[in-house]
C-alpha atoms as a PDB file:
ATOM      1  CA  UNK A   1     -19.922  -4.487   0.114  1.00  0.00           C
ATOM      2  CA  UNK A   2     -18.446  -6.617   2.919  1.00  0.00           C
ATOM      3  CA  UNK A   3     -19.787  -9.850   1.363  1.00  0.00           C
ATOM      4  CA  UNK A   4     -18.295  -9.059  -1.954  1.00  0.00           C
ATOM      5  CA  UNK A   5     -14.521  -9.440  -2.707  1.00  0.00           C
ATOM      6  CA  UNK A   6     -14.172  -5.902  -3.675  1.00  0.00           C
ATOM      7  CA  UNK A   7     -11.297  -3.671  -4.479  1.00  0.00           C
ATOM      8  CA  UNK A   8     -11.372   0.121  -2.975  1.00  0.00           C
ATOM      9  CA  UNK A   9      -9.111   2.494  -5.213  1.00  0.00           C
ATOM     10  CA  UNK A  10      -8.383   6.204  -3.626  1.00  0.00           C
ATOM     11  CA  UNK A  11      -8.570   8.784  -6.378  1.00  0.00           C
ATOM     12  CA  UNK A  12      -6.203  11.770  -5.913  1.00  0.00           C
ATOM     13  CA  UNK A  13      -7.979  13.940  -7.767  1.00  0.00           C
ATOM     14  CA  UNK A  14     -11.579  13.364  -7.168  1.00  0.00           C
ATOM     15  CA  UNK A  15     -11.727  13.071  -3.381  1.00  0.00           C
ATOM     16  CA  UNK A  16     -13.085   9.305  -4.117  1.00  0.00           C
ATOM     17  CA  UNK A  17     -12.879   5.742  -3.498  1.00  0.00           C
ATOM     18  CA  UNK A  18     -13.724   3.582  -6.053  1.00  0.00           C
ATOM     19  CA  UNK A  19     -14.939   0.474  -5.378  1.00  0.00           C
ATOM     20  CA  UNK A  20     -14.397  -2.679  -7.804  1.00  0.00           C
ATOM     21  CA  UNK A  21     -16.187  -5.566  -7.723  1.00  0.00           C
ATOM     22  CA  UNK A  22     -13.480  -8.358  -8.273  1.00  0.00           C
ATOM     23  CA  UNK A  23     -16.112 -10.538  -9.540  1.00  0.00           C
ATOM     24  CA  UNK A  24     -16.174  -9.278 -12.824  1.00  0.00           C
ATOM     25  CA  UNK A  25     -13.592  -6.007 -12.164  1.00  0.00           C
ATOM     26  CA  UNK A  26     -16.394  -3.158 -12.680  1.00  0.00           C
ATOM     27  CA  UNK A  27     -16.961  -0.301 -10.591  1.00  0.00           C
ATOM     28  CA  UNK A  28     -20.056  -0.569  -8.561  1.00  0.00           C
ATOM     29  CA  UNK A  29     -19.813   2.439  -6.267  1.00  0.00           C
ATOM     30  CA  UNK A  30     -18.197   6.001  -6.122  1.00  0.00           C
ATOM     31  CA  UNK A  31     -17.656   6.941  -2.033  1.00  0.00           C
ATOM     32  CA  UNK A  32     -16.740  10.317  -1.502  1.00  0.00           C
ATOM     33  CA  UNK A  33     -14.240  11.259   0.928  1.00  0.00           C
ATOM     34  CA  UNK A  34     -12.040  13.914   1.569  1.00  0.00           C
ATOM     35  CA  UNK A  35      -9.469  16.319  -0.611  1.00  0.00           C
ATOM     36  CA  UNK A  36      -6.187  14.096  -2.229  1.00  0.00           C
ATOM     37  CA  UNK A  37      -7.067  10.625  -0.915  1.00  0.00           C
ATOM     38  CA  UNK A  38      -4.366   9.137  -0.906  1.00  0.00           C
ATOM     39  CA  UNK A  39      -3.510   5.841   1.007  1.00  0.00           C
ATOM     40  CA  UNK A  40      -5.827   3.069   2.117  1.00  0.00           C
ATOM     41  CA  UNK A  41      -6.378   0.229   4.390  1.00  0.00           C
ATOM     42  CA  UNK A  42      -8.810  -2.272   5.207  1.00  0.00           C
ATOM     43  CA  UNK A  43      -9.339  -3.730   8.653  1.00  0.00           C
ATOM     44  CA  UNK A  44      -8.358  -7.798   8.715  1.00  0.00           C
ATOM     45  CA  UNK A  45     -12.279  -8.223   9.821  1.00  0.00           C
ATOM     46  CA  UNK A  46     -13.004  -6.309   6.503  1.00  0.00           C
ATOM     47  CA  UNK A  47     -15.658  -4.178   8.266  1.00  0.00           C
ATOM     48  CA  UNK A  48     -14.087  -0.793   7.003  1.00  0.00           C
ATOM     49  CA  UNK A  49     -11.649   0.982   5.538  1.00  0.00           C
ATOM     50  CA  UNK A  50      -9.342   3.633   6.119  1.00  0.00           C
ATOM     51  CA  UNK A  51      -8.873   6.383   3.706  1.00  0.00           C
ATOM     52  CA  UNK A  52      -5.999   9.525   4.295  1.00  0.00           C
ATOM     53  CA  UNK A  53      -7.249  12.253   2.960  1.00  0.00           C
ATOM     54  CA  UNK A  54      -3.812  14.736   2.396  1.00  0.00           C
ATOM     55  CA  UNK A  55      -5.700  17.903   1.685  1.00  0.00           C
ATOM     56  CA  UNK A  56      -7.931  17.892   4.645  1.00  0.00           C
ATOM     57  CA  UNK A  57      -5.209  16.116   6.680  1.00  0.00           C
ATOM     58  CA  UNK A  58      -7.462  13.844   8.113  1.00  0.00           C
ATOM     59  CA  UNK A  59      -8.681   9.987   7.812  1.00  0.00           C
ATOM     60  CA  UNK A  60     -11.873   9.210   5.937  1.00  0.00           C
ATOM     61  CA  UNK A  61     -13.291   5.594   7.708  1.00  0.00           C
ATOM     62  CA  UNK A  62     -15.932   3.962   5.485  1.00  0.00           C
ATOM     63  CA  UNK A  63     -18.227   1.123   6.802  1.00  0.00           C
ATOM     64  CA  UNK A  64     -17.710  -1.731   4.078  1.00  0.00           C
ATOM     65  CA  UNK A  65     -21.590  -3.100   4.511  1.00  0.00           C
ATOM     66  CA  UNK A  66     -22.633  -0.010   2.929  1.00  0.00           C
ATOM     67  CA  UNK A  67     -19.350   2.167   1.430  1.00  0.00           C
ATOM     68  CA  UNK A  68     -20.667   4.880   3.838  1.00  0.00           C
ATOM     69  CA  UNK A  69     -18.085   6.986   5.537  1.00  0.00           C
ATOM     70  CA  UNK A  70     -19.384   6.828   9.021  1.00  0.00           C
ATOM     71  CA  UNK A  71     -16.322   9.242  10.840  1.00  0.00           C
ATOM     72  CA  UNK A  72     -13.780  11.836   9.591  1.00  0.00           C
ATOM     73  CA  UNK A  73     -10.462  11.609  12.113  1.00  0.00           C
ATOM     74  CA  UNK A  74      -8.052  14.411  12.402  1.00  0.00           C
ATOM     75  CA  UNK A  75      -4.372  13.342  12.327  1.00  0.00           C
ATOM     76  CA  UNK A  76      -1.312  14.678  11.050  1.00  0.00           C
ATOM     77  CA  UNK A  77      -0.014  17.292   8.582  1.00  0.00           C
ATOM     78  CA  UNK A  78      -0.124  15.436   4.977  1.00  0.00           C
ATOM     79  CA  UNK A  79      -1.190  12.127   5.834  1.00  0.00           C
ATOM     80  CA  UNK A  80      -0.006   9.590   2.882  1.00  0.00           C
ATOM     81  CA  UNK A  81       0.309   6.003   4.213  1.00  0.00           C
ATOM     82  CA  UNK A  82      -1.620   3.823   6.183  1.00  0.00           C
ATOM     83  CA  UNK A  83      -1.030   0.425   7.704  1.00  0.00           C
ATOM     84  CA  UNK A  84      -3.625  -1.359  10.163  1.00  0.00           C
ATOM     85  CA  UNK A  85      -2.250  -3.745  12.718  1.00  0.00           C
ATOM     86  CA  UNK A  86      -2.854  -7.671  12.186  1.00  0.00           C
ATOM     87  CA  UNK A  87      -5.060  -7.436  15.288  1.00  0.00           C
ATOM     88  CA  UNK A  88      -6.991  -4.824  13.855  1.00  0.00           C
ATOM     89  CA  UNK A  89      -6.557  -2.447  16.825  1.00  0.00           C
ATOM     90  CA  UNK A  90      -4.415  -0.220  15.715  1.00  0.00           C
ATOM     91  CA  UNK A  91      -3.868   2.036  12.425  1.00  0.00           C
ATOM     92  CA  UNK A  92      -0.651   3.866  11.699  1.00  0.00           C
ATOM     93  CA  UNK A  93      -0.795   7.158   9.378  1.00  0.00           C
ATOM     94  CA  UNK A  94       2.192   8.656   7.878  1.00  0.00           C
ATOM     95  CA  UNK A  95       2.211  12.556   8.286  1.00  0.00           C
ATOM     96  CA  UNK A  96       4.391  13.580   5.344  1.00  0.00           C
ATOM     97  CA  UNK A  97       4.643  16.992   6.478  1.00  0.00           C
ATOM     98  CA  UNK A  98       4.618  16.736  10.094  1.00  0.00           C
ATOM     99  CA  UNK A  99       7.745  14.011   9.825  1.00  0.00           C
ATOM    100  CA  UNK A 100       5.932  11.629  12.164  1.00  0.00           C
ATOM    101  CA  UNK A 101       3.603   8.703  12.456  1.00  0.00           C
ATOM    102  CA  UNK A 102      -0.183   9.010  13.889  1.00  0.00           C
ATOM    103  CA  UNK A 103      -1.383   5.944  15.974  1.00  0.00           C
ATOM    104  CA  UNK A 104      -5.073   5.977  15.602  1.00  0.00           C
ATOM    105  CA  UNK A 105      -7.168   3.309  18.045  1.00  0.00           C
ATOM    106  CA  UNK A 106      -9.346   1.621  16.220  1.00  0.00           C
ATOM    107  CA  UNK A 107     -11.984   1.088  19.023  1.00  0.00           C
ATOM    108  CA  UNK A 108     -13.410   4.500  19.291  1.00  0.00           C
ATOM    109  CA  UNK A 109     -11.223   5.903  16.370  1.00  0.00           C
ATOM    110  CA  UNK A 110      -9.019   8.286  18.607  1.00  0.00           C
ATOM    111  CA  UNK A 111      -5.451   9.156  18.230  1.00  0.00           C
ATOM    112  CA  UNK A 112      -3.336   7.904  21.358  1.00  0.00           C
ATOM    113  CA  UNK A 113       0.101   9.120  19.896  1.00  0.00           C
ATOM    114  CA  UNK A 114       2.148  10.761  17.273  1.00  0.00           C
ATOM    115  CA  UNK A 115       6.030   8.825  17.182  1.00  0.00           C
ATOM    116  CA  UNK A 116       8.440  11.554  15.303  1.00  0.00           C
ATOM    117  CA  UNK A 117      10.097   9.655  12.527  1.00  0.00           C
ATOM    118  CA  UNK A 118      12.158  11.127   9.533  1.00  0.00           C
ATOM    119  CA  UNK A 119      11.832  13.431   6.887  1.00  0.00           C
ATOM    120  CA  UNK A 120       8.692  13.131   4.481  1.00  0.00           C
ATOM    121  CA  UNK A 121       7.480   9.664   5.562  1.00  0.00           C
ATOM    122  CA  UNK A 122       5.139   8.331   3.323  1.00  0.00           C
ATOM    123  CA  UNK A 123       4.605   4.482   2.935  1.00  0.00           C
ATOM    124  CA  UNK A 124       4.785   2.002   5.942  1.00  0.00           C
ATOM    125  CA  UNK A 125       4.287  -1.611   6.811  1.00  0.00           C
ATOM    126  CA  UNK A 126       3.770  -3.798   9.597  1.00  0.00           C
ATOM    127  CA  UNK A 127       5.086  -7.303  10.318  1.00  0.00           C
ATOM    128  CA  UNK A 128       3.106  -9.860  10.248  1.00  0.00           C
ATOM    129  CA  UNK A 129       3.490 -11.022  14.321  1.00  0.00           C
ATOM    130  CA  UNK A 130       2.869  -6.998  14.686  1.00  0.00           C
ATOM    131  CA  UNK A 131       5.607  -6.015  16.568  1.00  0.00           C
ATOM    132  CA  UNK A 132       7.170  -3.579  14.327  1.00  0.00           C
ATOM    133  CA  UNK A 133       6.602  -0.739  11.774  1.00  0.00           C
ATOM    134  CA  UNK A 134       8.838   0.036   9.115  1.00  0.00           C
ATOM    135  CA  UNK A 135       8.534   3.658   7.250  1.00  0.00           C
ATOM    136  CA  UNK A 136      10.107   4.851   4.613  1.00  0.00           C
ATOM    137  CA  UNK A 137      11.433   8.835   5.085  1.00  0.00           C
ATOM    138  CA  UNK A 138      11.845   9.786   1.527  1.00  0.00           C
ATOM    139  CA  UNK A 139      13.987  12.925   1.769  1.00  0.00           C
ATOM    140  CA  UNK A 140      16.250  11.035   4.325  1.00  0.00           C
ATOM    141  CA  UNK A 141      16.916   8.119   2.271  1.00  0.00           C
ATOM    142  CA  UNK A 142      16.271   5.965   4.978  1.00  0.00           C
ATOM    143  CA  UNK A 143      13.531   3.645   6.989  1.00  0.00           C
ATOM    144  CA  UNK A 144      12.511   4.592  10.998  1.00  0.00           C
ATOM    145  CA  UNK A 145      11.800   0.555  12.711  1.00  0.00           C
ATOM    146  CA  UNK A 146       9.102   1.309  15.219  1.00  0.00           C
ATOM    147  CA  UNK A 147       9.051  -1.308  18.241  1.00  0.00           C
ATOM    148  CA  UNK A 148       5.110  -0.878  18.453  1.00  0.00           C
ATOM    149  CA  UNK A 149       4.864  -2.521  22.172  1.00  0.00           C
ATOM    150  CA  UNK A 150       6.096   1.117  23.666  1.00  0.00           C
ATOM    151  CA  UNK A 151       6.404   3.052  19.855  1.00  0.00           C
ATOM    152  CA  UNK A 152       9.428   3.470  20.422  1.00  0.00           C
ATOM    153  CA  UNK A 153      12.106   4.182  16.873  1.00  0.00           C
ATOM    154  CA  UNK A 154      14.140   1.309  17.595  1.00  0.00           C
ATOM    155  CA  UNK A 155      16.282   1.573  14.732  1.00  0.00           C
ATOM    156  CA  UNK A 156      17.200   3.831  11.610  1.00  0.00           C
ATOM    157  CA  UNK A 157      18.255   1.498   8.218  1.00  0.00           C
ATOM    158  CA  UNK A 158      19.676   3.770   5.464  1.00  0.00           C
ATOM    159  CA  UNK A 159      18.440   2.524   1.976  1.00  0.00           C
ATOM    160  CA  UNK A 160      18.524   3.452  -1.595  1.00  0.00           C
ATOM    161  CA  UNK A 161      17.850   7.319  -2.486  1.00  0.00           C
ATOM    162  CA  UNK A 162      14.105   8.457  -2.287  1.00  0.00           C
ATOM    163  CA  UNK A 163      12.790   5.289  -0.424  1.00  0.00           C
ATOM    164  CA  UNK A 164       8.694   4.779  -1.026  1.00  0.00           C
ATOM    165  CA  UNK A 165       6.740   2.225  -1.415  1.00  0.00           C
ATOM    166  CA  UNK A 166       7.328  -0.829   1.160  1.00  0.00           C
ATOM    167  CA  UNK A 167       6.147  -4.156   1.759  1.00  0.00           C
ATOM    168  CA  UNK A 168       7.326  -7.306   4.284  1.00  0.00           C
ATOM    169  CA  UNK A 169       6.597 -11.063   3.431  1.00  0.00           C
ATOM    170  CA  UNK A 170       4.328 -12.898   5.101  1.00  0.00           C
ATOM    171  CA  UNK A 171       6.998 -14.928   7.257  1.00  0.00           C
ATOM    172  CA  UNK A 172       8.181 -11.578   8.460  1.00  0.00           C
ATOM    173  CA  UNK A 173      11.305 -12.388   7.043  1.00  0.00           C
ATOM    174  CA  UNK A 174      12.295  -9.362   4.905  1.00  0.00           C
ATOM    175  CA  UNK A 175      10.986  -6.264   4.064  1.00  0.00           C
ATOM    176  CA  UNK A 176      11.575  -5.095   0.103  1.00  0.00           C
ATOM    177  CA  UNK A 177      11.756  -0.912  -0.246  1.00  0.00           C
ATOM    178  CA  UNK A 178      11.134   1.038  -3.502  1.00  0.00           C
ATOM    179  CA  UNK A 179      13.867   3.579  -3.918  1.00  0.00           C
ATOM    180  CA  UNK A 180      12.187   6.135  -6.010  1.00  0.00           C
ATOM    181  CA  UNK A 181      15.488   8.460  -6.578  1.00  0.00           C
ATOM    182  CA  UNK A 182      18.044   5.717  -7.554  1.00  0.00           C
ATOM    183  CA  UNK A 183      15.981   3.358  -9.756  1.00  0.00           C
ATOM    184  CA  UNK A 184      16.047   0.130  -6.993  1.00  0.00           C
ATOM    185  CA  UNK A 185      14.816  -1.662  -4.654  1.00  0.00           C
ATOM    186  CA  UNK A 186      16.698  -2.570  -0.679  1.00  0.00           C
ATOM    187  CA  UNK A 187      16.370  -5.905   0.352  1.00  0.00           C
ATOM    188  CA  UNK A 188      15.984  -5.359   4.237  1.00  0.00           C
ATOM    189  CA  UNK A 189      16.731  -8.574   6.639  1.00  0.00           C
ATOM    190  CA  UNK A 190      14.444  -7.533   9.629  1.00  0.00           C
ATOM    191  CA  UNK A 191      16.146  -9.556  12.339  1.00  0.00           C
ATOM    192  CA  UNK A 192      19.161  -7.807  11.325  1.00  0.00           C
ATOM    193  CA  UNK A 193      17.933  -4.691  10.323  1.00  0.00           C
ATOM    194  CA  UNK A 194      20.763  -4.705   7.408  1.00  0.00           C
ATOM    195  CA  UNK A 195      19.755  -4.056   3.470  1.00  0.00           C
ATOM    196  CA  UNK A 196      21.464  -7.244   2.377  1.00  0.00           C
ATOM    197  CA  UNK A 197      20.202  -7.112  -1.334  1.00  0.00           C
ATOM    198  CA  UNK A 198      20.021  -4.594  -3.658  1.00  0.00           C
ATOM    199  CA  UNK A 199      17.830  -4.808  -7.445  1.00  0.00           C
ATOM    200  CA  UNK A 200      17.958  -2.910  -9.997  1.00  0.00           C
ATOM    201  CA  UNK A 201      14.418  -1.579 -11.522  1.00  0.00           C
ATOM    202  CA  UNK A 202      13.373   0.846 -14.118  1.00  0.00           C
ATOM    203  CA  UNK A 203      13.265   4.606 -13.674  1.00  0.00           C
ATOM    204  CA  UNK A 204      11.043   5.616 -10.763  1.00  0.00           C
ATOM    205  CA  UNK A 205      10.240   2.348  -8.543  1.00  0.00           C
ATOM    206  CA  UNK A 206       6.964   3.226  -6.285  1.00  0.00           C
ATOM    207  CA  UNK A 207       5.378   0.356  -4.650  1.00  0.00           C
ATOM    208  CA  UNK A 208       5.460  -2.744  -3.745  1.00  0.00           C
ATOM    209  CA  UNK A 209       3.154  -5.866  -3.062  1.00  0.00           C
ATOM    210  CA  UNK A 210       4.228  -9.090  -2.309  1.00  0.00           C
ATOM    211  CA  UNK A 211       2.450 -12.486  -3.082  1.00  0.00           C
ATOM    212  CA  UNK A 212       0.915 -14.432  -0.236  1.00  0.00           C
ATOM    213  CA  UNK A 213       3.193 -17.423  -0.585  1.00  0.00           C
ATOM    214  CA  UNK A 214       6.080 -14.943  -0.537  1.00  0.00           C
ATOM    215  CA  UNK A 215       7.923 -16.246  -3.301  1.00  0.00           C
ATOM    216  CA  UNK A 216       6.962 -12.780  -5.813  1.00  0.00           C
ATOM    217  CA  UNK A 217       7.193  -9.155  -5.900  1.00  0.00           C
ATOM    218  CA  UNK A 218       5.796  -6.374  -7.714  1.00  0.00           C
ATOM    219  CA  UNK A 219       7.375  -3.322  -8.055  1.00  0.00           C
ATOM    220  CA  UNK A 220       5.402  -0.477 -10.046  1.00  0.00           C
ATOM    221  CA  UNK A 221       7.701   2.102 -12.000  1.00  0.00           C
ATOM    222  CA  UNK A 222       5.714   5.076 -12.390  1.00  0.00           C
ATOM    223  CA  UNK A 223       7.820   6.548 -15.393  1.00  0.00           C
ATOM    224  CA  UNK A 224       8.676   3.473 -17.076  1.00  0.00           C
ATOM    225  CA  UNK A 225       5.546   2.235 -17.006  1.00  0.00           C
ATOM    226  CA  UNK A 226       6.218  -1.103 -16.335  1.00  0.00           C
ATOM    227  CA  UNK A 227       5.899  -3.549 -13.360  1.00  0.00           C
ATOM    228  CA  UNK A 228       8.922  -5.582 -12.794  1.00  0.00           C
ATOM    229  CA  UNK A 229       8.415  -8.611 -10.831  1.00  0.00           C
ATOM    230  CA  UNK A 230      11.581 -10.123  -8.426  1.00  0.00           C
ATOM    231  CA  UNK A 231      11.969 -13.596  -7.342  1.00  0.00           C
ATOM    232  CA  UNK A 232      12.677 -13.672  -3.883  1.00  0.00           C
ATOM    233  CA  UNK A 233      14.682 -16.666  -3.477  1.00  0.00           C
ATOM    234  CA  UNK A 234      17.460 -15.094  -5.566  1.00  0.00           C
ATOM    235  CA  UNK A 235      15.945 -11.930  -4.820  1.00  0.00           C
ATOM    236  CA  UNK A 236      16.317 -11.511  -9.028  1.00  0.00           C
ATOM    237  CA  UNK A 237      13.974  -9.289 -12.094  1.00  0.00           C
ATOM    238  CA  UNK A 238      12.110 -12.609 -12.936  1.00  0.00           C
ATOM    239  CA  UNK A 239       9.815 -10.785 -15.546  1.00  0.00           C
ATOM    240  CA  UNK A 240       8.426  -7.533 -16.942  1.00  0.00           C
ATOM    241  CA  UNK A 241       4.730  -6.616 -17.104  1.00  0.00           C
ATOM    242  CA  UNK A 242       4.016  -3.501 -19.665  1.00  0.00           C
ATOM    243  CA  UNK A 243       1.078  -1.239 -17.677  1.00  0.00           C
ATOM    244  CA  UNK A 244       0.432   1.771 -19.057  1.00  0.00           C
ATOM    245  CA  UNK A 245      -0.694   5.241 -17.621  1.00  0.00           C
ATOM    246  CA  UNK A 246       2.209   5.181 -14.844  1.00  0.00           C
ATOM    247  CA  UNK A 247       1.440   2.186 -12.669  1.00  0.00           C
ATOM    248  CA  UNK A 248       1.369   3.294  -9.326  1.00  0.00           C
ATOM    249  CA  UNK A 249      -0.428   1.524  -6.435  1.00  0.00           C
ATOM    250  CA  UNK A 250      -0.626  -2.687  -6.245  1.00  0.00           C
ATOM    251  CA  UNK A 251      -2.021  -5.057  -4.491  1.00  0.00           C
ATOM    252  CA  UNK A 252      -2.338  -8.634  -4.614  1.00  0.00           C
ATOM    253  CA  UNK A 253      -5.666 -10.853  -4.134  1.00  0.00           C
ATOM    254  CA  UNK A 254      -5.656 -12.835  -0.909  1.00  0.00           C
ATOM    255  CA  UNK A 255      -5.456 -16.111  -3.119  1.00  0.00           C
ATOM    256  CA  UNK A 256      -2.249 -14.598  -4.749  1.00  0.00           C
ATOM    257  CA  UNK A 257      -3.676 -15.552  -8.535  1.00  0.00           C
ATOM    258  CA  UNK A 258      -4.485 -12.090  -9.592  1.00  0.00           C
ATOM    259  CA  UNK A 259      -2.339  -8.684  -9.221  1.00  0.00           C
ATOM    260  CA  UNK A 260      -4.621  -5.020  -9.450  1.00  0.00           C
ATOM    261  CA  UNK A 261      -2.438  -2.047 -10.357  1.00  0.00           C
ATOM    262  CA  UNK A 262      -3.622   1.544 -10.463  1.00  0.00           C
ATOM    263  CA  UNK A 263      -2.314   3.542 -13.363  1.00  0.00           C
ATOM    264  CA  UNK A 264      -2.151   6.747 -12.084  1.00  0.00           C
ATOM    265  CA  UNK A 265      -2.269   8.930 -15.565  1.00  0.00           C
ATOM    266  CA  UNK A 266      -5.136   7.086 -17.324  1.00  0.00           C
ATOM    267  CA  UNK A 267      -7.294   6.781 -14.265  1.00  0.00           C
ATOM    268  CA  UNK A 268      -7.295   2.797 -14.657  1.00  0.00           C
ATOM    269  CA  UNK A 269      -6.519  -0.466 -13.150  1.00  0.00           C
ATOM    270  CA  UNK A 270      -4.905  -2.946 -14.588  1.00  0.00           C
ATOM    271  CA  UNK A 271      -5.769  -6.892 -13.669  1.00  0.00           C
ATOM    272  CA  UNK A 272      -2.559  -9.272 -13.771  1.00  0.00           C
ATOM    273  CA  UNK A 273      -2.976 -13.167 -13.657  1.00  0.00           C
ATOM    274  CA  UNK A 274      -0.178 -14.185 -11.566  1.00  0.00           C
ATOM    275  CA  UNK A 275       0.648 -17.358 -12.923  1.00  0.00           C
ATOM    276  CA  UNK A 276       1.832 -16.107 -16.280  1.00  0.00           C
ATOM    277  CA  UNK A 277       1.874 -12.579 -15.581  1.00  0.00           C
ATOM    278  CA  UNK A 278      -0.518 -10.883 -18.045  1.00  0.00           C
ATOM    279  CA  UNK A 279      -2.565  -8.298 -18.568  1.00  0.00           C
ATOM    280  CA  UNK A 280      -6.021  -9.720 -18.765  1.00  0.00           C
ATOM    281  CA  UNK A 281      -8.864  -6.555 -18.196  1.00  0.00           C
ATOM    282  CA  UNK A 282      -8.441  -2.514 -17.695  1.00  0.00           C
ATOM    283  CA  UNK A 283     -11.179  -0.559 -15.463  1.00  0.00           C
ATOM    284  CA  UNK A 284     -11.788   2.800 -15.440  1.00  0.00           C
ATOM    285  CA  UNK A 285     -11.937   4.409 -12.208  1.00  0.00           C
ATOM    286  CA  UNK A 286     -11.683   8.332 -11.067  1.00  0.00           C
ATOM    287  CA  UNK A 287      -9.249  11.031 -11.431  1.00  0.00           C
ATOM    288  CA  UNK A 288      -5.254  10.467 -11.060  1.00  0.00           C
ATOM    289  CA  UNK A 289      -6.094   7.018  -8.602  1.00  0.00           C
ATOM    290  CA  UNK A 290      -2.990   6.483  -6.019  1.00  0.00           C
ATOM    291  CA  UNK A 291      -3.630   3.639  -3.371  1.00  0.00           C
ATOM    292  CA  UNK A 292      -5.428   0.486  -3.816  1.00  0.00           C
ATOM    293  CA  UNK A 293      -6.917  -1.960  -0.843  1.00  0.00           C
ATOM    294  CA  UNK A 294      -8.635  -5.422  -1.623  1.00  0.00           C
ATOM    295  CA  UNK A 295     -10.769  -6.430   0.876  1.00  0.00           C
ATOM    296  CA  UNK A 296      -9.576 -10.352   3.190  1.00  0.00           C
ATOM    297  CA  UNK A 297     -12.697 -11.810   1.345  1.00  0.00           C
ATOM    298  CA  UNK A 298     -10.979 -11.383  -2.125  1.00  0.00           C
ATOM    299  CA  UNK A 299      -9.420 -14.865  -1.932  1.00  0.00           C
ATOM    300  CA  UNK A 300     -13.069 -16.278  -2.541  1.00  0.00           C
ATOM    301  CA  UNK A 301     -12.161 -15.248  -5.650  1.00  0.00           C
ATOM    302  CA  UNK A 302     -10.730 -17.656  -8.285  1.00  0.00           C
ATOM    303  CA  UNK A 303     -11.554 -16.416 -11.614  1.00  0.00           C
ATOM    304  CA  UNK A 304     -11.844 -12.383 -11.896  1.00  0.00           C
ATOM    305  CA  UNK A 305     -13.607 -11.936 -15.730  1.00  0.00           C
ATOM    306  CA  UNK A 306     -10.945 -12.299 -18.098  1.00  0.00           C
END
């Protein structure tokens, strides 16, 4: 519940959220939701969460005080990724098969506009001062810069083949893109809009989270089942964490000391301890799990059962 650093986990193949107490990492409630949940956010109030549901192409929005879904939104074709403004106004759906972006208002849950982007969008963030989106278009190798104050595509930035998972650092600095198709991962400068690094991952990089102090990244590998973690001063592989099951979703805990990873294959998470970057608990959750949320209380947290 709201009042309990908790963990929600979409589950691809059971139309479900889990939700993980981060207390002591069990599951402590099943929420059902719609067909092929894939992505999820949380609002920054952490009042509810936002669930896109690709087989019913529509958004699942479950009250946190009770894991109840209280509305069932219609957006796009294929909805995959989710981001929810810093101001908690706004949320902004990728429509993988529609090639655009849903803006859904928070206030009465309405959508106010669909922004055409490129082909097969599926992961998207938001900067920090929440003046821009960037979204990765997978079969376009490239990422669409939405200026939210009109959402307007301000810019296109060509990137590594098969671009998918994405994630900006807290300063708003850069933004670091998981290139699924050539095994990497673009640096992206976003005052220049330029990739001006490029890393070198194992085979099939997914995601990405980044720590809150900005100085980390994790980037899952879904076939090498591994998550290889980049320094981002010298934007260098700083260490290798074996996950297995195909790691696909991460996130990182509010107080940046623990790293959840869903392992798509054996329907499990996998808890990391940042600070020496170990495996210290696997939890079961449902059926092929995707997308993983932790809720802004998490960083009460400061010593998940280990």
């Amino acid at each position: 519940m709201a009042n309990q650093p908790s963990a929600y986990v979409t589950n691809g193949n059971d139309a479900s959220v889990s939700v993980i107490e981060l207390s002591n990492n069990m599951v402590v409630r099943t929420v059902p939701v719609g067909n092929s949940p894939s992505g999820i956010a949380i609002t920054p109030n952490g009042h509810f969460a936002y669930v896109t549901n690709r087989g019913n192409s529509n958004v699942s929005v479950i009250r946190l005080s009770d894991d109840m879904v209280v509305q069932t939104v219609p957006v796009g074709y294929l909805p995959y990724g989710i981001a929810i403004t810093p101001n908690g106004q706004f949320a902004y759906v990728t429509n993988s098969g529609g090639n655009n972006v849903s803006i859904l208002r928070l206030s009465d849950n309405k959508v106010v506009q669909n922004v055409p982007v490129g082909n097969t969008p599926l992961r998207l963030a938001i900067t920090p001062n929440g003046q821009f989106a960037y979204v990765t278009n997978t079969w376009d190798s490239n990422v669409s810069v939405i200026r939210l104050s009109d959402n307007k595509v301000v810019q296109t930035v060509p990137v590594g083949n098969l671009p998918n998972g994405i994630a900006i650092t807290p300063n708003g600095q850069f933004a670091y893109v998981a290139n699924r198709g050539s095994n990497d991962v673009s640096v992206i400068h976003v005052s220049l809009n330029e990739v001006v690094a490029t890393i070198r991952v194992g085979e099939d990089p997914i995601e990405v989270a980044i720590t809150p102090d900005g100085q980390t990244v994790y980037v899952t590998t879904i076939t090498s089942y591994n998550v290889y973690v980049i320094d981002t001063l010298y934007n260098q592989l700083d260490d290798l964490v074996r996950i297995g099951g195909a790691p696909l979703g991460v996130a990182i805990t509010p107080n940046g000391q623990f790293g959840y990873v869903v392992n798509n294959y054996s329907g499990t998470v996998s808890v990391i301890r940042i600070s020496d970057d170990k495996v210290i608990q696997t939890t079961h959750v449902g059926d092929q799990p995707i997308a993983i949320a932790i809720t802004p209380t998490s960083n009460a947290i400061s010593n998940p059962s280990c």
